[in-house]
PDB file of N, CA and C in Angstrom:
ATOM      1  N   UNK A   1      -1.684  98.527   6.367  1.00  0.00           N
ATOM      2  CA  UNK A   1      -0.899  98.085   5.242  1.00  0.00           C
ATOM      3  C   UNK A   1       0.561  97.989   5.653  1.00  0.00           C
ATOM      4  N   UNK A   2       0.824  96.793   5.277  1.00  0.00           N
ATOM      5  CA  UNK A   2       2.590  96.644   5.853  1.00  0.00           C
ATOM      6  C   UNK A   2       3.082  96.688   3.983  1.00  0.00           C
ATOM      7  N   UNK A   3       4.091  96.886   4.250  1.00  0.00           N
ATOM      8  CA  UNK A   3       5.339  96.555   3.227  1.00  0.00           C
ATOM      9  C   UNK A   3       6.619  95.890   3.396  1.00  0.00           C
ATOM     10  N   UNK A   4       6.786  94.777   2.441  1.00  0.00           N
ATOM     11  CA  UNK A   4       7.918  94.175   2.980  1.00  0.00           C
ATOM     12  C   UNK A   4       9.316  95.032   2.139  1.00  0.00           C
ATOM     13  N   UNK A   5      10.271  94.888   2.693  1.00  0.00           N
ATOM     14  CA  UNK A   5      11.371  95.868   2.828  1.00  0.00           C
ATOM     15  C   UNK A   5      12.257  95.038   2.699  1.00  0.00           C
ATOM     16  N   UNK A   6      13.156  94.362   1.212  1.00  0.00           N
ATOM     17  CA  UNK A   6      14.059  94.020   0.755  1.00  0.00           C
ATOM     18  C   UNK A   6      15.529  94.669   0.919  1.00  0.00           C
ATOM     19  N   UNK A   7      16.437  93.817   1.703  1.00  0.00           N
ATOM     20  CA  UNK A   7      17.795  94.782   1.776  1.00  0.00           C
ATOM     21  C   UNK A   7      18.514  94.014   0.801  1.00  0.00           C
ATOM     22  N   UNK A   8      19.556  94.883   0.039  1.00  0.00           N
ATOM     23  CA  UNK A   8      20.382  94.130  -0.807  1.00  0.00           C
ATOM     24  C   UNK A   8      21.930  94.557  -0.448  1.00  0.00           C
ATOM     25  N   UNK A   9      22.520  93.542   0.757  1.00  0.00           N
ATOM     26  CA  UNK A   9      23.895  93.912   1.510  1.00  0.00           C
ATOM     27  C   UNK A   9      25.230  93.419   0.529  1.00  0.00           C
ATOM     28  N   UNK A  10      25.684  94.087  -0.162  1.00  0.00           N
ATOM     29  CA  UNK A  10      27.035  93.736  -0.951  1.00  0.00           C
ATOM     30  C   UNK A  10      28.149  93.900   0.052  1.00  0.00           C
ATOM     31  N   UNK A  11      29.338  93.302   0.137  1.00  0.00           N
ATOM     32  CA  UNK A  11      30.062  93.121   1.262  1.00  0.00           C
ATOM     33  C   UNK A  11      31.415  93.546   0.169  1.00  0.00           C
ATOM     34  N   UNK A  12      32.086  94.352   0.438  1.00  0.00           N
ATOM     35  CA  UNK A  12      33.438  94.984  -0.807  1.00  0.00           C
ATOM     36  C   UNK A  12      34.238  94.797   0.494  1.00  0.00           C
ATOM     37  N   UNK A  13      35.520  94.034  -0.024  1.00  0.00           N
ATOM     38  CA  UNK A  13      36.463  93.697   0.695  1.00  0.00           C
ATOM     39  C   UNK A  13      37.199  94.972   0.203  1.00  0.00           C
ATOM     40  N   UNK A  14      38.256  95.637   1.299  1.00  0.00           N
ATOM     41  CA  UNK A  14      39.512  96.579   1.094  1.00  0.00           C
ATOM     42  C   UNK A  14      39.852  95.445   0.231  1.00  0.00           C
ATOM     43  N   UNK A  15      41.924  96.647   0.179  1.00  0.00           N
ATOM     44  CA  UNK A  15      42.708  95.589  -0.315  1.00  0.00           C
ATOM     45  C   UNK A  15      43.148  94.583   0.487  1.00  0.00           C
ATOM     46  N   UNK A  16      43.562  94.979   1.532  1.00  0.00           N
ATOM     47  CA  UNK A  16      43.597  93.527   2.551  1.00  0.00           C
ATOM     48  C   UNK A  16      42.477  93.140   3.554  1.00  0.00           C
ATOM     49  N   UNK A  17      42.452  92.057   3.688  1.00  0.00           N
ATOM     50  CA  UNK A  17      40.884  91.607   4.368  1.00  0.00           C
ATOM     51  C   UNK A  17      41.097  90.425   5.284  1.00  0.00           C
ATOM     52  N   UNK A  18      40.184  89.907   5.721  1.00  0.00           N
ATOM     53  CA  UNK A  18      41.010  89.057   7.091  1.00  0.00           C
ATOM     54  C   UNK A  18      40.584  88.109   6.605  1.00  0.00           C
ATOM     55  N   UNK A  19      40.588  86.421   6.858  1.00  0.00           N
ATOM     56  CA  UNK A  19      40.157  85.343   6.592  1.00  0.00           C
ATOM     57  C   UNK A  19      38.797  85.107   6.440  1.00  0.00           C
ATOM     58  N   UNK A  20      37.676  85.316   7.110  1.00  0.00           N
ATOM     59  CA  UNK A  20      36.628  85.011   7.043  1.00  0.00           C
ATOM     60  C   UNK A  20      35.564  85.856   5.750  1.00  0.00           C
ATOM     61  N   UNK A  21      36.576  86.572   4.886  1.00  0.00           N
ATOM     62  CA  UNK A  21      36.084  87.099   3.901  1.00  0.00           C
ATOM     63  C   UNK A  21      36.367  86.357   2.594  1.00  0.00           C
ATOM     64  N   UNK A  22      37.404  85.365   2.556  1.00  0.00           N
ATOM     65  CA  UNK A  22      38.180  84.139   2.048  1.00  0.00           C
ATOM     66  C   UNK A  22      36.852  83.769   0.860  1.00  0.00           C
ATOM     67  N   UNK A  23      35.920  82.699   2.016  1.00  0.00           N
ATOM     68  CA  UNK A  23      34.832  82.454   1.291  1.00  0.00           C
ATOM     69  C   UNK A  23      34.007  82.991   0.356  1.00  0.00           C
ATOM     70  N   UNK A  24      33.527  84.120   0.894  1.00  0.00           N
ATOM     71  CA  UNK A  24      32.573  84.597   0.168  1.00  0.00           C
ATOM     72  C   UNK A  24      32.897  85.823  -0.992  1.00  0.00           C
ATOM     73  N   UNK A  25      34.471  85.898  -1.005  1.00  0.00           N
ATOM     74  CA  UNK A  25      35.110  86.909  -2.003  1.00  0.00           C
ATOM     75  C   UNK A  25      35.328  85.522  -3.084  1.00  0.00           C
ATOM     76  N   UNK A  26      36.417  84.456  -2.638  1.00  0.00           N
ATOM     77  CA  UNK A  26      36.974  83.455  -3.585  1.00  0.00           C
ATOM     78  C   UNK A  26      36.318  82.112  -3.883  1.00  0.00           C
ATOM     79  N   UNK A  27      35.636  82.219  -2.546  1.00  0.00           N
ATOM     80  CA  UNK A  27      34.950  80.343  -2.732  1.00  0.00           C
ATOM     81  C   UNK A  27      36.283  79.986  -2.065  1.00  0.00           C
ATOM     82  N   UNK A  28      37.206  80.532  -1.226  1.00  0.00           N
ATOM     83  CA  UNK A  28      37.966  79.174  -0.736  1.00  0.00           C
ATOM     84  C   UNK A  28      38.109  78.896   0.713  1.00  0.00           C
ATOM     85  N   UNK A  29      38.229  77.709   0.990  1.00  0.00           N
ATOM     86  CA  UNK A  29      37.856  77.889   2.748  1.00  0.00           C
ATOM     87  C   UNK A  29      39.003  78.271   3.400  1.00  0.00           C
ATOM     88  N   UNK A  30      39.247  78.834   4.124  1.00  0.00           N
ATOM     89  CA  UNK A  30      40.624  78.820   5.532  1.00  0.00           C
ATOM     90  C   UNK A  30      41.200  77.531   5.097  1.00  0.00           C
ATOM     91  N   UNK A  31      41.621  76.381   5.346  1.00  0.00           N
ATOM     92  CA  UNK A  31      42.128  75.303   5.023  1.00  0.00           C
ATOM     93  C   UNK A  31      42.895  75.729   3.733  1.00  0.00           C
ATOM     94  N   UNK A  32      42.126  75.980   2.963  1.00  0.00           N
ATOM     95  CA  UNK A  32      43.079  75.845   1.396  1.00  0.00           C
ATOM     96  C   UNK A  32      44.205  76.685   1.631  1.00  0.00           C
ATOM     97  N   UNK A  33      43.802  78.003   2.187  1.00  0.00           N
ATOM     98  CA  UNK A  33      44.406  79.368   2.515  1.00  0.00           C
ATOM     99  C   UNK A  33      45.279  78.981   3.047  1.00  0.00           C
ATOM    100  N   UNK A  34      45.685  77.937   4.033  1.00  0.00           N
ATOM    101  CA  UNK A  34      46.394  77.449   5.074  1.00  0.00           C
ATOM    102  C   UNK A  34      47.755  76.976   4.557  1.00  0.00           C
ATOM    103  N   UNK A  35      47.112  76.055   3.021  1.00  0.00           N
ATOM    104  CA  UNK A  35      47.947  75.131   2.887  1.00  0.00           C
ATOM    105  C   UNK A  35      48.548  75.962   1.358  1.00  0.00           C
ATOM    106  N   UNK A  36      47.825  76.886   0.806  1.00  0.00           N
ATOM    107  CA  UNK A  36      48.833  77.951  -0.196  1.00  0.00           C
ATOM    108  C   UNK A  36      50.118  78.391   0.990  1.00  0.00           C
ATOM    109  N   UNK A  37      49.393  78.930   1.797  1.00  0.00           N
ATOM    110  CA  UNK A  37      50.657  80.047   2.504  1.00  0.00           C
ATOM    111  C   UNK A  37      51.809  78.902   3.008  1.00  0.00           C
ATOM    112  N   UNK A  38      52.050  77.713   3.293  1.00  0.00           N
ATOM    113  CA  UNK A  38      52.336  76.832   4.116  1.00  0.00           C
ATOM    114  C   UNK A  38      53.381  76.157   2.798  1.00  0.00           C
ATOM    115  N   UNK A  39      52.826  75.961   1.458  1.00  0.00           N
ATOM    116  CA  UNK A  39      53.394  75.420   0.682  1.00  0.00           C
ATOM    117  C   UNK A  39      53.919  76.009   0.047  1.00  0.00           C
ATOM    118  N   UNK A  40      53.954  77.929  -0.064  1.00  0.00           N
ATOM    119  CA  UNK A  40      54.617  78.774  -0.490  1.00  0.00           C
ATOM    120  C   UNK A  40      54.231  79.465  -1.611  1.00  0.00           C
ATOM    121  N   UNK A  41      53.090  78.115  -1.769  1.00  0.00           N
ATOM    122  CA  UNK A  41      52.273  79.230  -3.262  1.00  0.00           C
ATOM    123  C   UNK A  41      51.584  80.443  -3.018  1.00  0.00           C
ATOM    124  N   UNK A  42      51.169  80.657  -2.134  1.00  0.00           N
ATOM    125  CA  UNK A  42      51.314  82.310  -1.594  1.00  0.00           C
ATOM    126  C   UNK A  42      52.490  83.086  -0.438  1.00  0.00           C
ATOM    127  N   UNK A  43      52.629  83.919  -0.915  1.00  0.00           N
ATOM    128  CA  UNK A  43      54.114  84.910  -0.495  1.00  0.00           C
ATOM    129  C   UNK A  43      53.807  85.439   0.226  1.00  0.00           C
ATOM    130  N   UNK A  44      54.245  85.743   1.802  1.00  0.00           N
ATOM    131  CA  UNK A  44      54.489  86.123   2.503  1.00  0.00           C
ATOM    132  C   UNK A  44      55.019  87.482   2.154  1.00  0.00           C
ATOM    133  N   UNK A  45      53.741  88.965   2.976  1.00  0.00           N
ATOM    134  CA  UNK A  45      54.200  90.210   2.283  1.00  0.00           C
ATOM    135  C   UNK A  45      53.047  90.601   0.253  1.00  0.00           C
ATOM    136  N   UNK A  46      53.486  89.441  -0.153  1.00  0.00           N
ATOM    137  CA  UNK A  46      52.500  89.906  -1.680  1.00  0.00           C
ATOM    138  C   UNK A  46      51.416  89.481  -1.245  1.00  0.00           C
ATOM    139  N   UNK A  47      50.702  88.026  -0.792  1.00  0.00           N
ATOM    140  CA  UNK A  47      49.596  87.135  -0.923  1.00  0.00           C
ATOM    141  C   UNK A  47      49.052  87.248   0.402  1.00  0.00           C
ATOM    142  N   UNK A  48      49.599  87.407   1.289  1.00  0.00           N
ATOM    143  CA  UNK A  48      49.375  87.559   2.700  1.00  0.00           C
ATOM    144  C   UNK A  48      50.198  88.203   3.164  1.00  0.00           C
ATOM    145  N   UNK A  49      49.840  88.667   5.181  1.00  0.00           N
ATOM    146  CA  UNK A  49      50.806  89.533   5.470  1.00  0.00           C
ATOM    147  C   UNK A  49      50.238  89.405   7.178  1.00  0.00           C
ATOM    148  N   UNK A  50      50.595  89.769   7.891  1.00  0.00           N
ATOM    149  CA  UNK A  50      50.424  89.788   9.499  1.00  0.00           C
ATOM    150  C   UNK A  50      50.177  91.094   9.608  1.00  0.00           C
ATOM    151  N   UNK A  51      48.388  91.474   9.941  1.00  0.00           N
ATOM    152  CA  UNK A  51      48.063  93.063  10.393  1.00  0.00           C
ATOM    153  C   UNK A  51      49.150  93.244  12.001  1.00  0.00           C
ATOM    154  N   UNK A  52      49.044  94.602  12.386  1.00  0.00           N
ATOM    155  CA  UNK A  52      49.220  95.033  13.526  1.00  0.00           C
ATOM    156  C   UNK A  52      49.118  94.167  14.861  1.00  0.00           C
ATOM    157  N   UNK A  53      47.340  93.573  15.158  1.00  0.00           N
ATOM    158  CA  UNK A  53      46.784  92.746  15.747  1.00  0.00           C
ATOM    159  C   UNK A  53      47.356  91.278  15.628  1.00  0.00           C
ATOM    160  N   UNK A  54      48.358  90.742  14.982  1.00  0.00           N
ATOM    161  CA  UNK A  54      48.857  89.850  14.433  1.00  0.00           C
ATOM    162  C   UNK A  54      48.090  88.787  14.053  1.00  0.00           C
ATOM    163  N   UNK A  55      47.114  89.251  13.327  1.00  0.00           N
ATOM    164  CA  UNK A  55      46.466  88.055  12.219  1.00  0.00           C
ATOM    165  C   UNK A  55      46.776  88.412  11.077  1.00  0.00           C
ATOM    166  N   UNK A  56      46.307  87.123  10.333  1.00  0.00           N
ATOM    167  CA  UNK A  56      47.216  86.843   8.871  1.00  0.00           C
ATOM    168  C   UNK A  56      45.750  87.710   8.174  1.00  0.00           C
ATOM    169  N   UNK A  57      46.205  88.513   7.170  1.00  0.00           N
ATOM    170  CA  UNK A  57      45.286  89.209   6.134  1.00  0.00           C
ATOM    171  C   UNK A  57      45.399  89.149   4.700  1.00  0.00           C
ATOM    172  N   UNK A  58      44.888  89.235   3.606  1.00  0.00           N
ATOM    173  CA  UNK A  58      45.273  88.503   2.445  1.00  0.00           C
ATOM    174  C   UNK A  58      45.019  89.920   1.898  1.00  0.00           C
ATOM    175  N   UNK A  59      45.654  90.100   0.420  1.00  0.00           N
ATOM    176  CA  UNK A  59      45.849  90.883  -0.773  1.00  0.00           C
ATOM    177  C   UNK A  59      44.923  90.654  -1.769  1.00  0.00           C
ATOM    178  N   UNK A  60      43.828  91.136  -1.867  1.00  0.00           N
ATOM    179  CA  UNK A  60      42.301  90.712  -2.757  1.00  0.00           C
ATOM    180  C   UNK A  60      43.270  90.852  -4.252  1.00  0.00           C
ATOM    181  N   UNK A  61      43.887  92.155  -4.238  1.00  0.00           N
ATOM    182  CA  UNK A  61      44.448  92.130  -5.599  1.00  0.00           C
ATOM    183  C   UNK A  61      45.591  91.171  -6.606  1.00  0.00           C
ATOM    184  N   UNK A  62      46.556  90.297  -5.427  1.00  0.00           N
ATOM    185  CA  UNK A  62      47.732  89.939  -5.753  1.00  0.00           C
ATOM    186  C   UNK A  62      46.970  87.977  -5.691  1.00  0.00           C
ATOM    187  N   UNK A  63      45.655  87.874  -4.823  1.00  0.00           N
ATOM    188  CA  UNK A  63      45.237  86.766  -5.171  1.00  0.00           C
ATOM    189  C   UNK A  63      44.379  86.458  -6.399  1.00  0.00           C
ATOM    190  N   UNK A  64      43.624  87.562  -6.828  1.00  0.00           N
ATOM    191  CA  UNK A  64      42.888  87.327  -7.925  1.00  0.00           C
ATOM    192  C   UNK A  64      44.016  87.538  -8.917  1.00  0.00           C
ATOM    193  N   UNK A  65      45.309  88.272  -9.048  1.00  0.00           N
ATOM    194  CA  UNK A  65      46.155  87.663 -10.355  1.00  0.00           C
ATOM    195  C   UNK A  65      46.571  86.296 -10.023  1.00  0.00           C
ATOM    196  N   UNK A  66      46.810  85.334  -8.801  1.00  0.00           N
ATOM    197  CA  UNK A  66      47.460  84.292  -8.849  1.00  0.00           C
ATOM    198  C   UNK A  66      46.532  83.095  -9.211  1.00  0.00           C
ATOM    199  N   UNK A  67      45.394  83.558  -9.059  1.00  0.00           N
ATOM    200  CA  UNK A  67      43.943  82.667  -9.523  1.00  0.00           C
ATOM    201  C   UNK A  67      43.741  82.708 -11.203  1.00  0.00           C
ATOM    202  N   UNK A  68      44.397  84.241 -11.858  1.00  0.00           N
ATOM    203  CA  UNK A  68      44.588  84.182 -13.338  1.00  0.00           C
ATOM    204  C   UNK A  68      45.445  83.812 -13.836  1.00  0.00           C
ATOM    205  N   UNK A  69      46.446  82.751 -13.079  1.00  0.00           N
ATOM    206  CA  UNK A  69      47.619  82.635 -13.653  1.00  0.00           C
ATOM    207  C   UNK A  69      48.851  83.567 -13.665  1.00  0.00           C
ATOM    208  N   UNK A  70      48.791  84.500 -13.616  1.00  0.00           N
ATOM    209  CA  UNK A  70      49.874  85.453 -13.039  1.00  0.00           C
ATOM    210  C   UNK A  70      50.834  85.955 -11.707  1.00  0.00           C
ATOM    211  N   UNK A  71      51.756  84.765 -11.765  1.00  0.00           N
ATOM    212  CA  UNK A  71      52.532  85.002 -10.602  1.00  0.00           C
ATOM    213  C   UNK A  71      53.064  85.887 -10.779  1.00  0.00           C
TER     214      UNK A  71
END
């Protein structure tokens, strides 16, 4: 007798998280991300920020208010 063995993997972003979590937290691709930070609608420091390793990491908290309208 076998049993099949269902995993159910939820993925919880910290508060800052690196790009490839973009998608599957917001629905938005790298590109969009590119062109907020680039056009200023995300802030440098609030919306994003440069880890240690010097990649760009985003603020789960300060993007889901700018997605509610709350700059």
């Amino acid at each position: 007798m076998s049993a099949a063995l269902k995993l159910d993997v939820q993925i919880m972003s910290g508060e800052w998280f690196r790009q490839d979590l973009l998608q599957p937290v917001f629905g938005l691709t790298p590109e969009a991300a590119r062109k907020y930070r680039t056009r200023g609608l995300w802030l440098e420091n609030k919306h994003w920020r440069r880890d240690p390793a010097n990649v760009i990491v985003f603020n789960r908290k300060e993007i889901e208010r700018w997605m509610g309208g709350q700059l």
